[in-house]
PDB file of N, CA and C in Angstrom:
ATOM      1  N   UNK A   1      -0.462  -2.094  -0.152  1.00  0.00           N
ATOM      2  CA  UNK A   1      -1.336  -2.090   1.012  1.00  0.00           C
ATOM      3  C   UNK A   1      -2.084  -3.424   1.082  1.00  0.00           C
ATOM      4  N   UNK A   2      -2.161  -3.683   2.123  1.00  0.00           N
ATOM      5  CA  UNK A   2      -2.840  -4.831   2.290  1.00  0.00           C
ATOM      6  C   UNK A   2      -4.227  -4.842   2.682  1.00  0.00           C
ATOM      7  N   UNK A   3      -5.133  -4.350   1.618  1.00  0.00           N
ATOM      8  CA  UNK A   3      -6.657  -4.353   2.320  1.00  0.00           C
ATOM      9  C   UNK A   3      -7.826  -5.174   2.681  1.00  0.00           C
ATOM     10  N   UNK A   4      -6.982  -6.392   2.186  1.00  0.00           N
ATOM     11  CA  UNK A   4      -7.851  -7.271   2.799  1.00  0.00           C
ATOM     12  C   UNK A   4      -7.133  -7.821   4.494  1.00  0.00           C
ATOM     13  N   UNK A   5      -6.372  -7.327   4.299  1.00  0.00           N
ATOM     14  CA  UNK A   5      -5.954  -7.456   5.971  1.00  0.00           C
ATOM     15  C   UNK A   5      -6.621  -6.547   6.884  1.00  0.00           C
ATOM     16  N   UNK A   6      -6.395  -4.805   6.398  1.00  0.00           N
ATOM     17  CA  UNK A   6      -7.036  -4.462   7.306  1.00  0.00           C
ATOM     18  C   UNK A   6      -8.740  -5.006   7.217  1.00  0.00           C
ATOM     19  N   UNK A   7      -9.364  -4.906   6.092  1.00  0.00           N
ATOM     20  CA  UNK A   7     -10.782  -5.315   6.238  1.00  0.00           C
ATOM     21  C   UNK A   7     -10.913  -6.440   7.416  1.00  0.00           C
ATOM     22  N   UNK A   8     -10.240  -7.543   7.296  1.00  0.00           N
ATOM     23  CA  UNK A   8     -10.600  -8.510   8.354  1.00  0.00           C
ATOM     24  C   UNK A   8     -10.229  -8.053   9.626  1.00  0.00           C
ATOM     25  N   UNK A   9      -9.333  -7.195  10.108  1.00  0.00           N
ATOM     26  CA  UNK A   9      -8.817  -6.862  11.521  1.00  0.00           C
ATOM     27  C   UNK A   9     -10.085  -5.957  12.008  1.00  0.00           C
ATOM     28  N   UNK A  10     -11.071  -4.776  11.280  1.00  0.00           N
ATOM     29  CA  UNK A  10     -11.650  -3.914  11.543  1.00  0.00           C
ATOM     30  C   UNK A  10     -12.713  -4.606  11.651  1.00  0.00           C
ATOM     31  N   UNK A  11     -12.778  -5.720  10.837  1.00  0.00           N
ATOM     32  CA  UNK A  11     -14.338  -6.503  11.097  1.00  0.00           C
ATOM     33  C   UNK A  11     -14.048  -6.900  12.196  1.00  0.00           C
ATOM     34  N   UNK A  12     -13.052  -7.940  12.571  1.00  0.00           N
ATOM     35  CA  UNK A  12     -12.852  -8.698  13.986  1.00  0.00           C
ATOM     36  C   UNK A  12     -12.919  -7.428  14.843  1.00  0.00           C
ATOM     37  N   UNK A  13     -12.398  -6.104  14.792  1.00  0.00           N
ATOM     38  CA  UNK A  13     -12.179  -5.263  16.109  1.00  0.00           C
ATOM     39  C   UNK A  13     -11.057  -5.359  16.741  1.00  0.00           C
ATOM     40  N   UNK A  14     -10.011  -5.639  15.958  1.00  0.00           N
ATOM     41  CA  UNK A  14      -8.486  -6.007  16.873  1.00  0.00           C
ATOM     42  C   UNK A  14      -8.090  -4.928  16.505  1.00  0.00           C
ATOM     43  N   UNK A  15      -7.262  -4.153  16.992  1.00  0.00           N
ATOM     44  CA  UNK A  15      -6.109  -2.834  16.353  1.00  0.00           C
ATOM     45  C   UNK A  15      -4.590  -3.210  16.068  1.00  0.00           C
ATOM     46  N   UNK A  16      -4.398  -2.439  15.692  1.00  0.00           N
ATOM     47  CA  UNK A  16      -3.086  -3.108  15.300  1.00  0.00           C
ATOM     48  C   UNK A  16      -2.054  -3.156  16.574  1.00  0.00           C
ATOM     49  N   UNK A  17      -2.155  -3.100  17.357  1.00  0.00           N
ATOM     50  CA  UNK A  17      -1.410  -2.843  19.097  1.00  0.00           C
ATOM     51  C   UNK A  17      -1.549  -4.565  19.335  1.00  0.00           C
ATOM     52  N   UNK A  18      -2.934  -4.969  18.837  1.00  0.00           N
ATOM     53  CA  UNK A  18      -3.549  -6.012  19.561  1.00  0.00           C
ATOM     54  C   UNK A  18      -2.906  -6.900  18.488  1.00  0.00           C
ATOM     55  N   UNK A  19      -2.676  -6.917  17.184  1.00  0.00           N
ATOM     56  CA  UNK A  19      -2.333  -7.806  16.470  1.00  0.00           C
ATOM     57  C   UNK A  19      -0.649  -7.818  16.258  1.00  0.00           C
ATOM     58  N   UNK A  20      -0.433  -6.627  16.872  1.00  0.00           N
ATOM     59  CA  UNK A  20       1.634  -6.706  16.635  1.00  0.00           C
ATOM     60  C   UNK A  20       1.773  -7.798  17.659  1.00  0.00           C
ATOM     61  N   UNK A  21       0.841  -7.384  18.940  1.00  0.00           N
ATOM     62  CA  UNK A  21       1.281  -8.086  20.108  1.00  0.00           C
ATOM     63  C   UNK A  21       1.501  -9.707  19.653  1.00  0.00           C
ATOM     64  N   UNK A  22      -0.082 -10.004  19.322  1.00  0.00           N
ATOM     65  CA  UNK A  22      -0.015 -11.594  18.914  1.00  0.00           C
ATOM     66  C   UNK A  22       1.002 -12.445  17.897  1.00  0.00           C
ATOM     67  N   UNK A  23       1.968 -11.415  17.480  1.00  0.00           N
ATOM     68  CA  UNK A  23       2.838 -12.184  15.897  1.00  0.00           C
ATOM     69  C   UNK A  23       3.841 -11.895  16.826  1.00  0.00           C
ATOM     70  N   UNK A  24       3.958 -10.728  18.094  1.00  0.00           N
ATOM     71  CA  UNK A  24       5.327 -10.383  18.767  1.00  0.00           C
ATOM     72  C   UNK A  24       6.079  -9.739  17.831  1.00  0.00           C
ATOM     73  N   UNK A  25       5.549  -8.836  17.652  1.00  0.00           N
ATOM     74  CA  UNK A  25       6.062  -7.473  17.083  1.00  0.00           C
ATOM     75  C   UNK A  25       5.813  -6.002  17.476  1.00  0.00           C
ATOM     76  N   UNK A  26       6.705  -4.935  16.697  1.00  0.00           N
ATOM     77  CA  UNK A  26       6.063  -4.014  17.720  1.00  0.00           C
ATOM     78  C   UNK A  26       4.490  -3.332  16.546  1.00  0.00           C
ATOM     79  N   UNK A  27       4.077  -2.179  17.237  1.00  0.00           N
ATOM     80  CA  UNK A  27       2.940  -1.930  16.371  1.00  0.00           C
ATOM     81  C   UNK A  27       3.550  -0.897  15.367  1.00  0.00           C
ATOM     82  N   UNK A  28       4.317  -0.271  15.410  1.00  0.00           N
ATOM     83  CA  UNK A  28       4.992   0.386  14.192  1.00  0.00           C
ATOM     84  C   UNK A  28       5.203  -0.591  13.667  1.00  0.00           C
ATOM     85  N   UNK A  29       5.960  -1.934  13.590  1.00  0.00           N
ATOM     86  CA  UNK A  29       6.548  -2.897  12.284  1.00  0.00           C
ATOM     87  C   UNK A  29       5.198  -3.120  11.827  1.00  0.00           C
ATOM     88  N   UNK A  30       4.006  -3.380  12.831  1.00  0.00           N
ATOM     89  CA  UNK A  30       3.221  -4.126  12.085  1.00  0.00           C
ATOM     90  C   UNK A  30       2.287  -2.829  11.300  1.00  0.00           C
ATOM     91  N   UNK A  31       2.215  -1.806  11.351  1.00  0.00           N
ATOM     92  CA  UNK A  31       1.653  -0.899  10.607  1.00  0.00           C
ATOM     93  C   UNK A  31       2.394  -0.604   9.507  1.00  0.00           C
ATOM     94  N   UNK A  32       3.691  -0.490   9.038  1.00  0.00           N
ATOM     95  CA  UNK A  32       4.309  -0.721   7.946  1.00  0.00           C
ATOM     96  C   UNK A  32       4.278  -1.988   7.071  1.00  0.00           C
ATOM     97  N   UNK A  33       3.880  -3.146   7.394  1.00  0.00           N
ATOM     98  CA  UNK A  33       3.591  -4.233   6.834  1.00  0.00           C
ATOM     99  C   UNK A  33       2.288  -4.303   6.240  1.00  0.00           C
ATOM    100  N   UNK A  34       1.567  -4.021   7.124  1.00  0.00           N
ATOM    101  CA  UNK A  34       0.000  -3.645   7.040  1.00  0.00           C
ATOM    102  C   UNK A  34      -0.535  -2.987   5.536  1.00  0.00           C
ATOM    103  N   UNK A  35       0.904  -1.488   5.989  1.00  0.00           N
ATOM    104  CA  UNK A  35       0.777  -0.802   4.531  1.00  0.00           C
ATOM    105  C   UNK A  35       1.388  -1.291   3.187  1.00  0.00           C
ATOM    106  N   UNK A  36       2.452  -2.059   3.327  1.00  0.00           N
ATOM    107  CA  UNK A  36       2.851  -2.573   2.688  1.00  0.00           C
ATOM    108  C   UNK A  36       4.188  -2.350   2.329  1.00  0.00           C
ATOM    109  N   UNK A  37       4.362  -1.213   3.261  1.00  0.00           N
ATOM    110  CA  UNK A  37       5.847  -0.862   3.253  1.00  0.00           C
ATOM    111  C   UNK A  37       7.005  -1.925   3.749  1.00  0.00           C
ATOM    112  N   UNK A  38       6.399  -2.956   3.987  1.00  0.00           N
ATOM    113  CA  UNK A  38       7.368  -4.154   4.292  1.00  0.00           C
ATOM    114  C   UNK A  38       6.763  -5.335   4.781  1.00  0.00           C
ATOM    115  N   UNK A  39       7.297  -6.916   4.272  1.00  0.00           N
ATOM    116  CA  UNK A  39       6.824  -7.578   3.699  1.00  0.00           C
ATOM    117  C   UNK A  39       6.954  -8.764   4.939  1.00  0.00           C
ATOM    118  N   UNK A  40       4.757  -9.672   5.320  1.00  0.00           N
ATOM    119  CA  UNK A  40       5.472 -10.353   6.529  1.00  0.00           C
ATOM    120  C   UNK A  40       6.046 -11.496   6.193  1.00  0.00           C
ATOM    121  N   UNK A  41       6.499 -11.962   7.257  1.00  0.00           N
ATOM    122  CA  UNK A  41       7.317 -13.308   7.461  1.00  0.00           C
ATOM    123  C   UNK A  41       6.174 -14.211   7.268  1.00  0.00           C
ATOM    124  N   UNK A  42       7.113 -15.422   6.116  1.00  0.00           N
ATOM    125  CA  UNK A  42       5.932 -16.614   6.519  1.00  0.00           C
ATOM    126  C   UNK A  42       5.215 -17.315   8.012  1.00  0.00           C
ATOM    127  N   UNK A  43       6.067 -17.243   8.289  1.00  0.00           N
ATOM    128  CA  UNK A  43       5.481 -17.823  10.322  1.00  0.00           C
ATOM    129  C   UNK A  43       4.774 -16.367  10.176  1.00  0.00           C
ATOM    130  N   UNK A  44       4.914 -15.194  10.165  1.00  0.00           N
ATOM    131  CA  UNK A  44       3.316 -14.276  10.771  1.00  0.00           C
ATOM    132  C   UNK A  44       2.415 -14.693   9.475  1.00  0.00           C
ATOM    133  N   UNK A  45       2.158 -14.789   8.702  1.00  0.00           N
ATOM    134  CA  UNK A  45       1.491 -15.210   7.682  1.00  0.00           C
ATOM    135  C   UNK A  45       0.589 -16.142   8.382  1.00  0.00           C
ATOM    136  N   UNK A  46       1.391 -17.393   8.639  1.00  0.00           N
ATOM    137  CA  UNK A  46       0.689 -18.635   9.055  1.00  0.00           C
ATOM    138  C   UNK A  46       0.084 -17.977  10.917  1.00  0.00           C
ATOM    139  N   UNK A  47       0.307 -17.342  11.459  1.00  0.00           N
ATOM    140  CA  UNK A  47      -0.345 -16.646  12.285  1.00  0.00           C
ATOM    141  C   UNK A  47      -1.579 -16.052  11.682  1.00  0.00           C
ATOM    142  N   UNK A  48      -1.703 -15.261  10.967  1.00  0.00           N
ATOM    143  CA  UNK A  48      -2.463 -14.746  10.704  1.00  0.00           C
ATOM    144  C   UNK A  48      -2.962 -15.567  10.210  1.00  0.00           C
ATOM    145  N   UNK A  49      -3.373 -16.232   9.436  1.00  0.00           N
ATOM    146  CA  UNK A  49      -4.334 -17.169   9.043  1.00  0.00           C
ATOM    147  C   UNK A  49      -4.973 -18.057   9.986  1.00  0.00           C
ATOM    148  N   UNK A  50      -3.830 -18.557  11.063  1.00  0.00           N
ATOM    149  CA  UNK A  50      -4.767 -18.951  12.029  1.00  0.00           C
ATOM    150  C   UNK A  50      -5.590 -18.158  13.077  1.00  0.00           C
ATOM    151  N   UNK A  51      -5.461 -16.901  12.870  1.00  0.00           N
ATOM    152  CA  UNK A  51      -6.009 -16.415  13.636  1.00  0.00           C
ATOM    153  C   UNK A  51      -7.113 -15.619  13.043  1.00  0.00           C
ATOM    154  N   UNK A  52      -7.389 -15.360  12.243  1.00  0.00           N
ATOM    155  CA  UNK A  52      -8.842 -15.282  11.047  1.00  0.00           C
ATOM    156  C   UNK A  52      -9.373 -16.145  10.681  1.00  0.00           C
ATOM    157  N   UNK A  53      -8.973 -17.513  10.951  1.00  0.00           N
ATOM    158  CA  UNK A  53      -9.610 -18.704   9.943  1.00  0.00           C
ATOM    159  C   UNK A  53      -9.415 -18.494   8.577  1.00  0.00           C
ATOM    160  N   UNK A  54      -8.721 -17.927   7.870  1.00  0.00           N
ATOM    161  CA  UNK A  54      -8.494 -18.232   6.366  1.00  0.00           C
ATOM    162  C   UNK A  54      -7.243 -18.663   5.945  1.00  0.00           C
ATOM    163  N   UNK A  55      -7.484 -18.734   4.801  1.00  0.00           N
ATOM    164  CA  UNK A  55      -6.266 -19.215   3.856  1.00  0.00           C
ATOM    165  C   UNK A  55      -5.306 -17.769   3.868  1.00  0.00           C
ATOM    166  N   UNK A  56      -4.164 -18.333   3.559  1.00  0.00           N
ATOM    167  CA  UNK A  56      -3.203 -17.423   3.584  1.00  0.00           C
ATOM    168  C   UNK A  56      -2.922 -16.534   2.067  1.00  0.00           C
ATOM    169  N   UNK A  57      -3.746 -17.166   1.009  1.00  0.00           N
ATOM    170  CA  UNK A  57      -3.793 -16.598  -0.497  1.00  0.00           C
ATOM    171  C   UNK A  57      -5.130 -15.581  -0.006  1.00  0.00           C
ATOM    172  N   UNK A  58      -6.552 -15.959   0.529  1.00  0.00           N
ATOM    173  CA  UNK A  58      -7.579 -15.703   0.854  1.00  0.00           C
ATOM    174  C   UNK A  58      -7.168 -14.002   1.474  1.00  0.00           C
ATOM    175  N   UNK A  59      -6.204 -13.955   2.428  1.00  0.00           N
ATOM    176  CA  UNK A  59      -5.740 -12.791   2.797  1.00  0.00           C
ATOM    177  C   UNK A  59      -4.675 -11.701   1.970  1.00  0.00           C
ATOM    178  N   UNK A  60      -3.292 -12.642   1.607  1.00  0.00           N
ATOM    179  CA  UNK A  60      -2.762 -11.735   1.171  1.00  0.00           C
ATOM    180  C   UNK A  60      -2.677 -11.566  -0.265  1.00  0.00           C
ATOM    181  N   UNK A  61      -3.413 -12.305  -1.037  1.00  0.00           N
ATOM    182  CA  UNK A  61      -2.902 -12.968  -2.733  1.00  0.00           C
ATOM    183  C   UNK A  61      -4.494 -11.904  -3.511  1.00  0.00           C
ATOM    184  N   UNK A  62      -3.972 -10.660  -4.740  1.00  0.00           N
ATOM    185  CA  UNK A  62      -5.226  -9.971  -4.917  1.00  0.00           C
ATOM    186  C   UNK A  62      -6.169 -11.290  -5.616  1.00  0.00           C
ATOM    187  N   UNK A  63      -7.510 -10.970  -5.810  1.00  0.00           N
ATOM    188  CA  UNK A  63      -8.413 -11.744  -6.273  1.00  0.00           C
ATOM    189  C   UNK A  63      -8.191 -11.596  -7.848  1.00  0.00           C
ATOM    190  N   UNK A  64      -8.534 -12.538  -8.597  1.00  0.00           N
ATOM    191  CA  UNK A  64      -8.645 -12.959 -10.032  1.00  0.00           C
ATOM    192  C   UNK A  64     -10.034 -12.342 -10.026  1.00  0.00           C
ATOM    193  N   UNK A  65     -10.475 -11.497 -11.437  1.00  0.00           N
ATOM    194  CA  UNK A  65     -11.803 -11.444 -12.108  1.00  0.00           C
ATOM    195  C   UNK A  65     -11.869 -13.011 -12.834  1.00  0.00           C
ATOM    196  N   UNK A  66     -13.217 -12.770 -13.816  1.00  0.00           N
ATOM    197  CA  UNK A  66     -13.593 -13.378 -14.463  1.00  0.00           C
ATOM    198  C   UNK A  66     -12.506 -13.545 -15.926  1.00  0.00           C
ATOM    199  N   UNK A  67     -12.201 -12.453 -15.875  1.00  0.00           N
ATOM    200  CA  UNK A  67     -11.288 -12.282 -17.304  1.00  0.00           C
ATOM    201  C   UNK A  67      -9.626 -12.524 -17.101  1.00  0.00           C
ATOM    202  N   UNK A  68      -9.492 -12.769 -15.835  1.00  0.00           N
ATOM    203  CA  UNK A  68      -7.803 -13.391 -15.312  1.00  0.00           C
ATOM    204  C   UNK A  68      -6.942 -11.945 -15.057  1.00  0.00           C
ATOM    205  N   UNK A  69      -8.102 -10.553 -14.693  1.00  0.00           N
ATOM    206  CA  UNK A  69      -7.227 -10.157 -13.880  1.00  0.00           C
ATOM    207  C   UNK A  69      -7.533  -9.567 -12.884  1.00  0.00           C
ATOM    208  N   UNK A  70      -6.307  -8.936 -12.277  1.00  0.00           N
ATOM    209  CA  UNK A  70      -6.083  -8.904 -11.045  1.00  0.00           C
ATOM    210  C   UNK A  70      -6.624  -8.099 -10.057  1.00  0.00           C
ATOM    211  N   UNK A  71      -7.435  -8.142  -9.249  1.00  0.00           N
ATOM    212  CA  UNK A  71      -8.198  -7.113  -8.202  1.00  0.00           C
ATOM    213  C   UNK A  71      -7.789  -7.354  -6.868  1.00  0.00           C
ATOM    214  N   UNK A  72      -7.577  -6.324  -6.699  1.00  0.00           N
ATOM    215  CA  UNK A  72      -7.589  -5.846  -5.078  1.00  0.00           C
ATOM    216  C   UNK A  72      -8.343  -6.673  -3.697  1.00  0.00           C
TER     217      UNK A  72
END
């Protein structure tokens, strides 16, 4: 699952209708991706980043602790 994706879509207020549209997809693909049931394309990647303002690790890559591992 990708929860830092949805976190940023629910903060912005986009739904996922509104964000299949913008990568040009439908909203079923993009709700299976979302979940993680399938994996996006680098070009939607680089969409999505430009369209949040972040980095593309920032979104999809889990965060490092202090101790080198891996969080959500």
């Amino acid at each position: 699952m990708q929860e830092k994706l949805i976190i940023l879509r629910k903060k912005r207020g986009v739904t996922q209708k509104q964000l299949a549209e913008y990568l040009g997809i439908t909203e079923k693909t993009y709700g299976l991706k979302e979940r993680g049931e399938f994996q996006f394309t680098l070009e939607e990647m680089f969409k999505l980043r430009d369209f949040f303002g972040k980095r593309i690790e920032d979104i999809f890559l889990p965060r490092s602790n202090q101790n080198g591992d891996k969080t959500a």
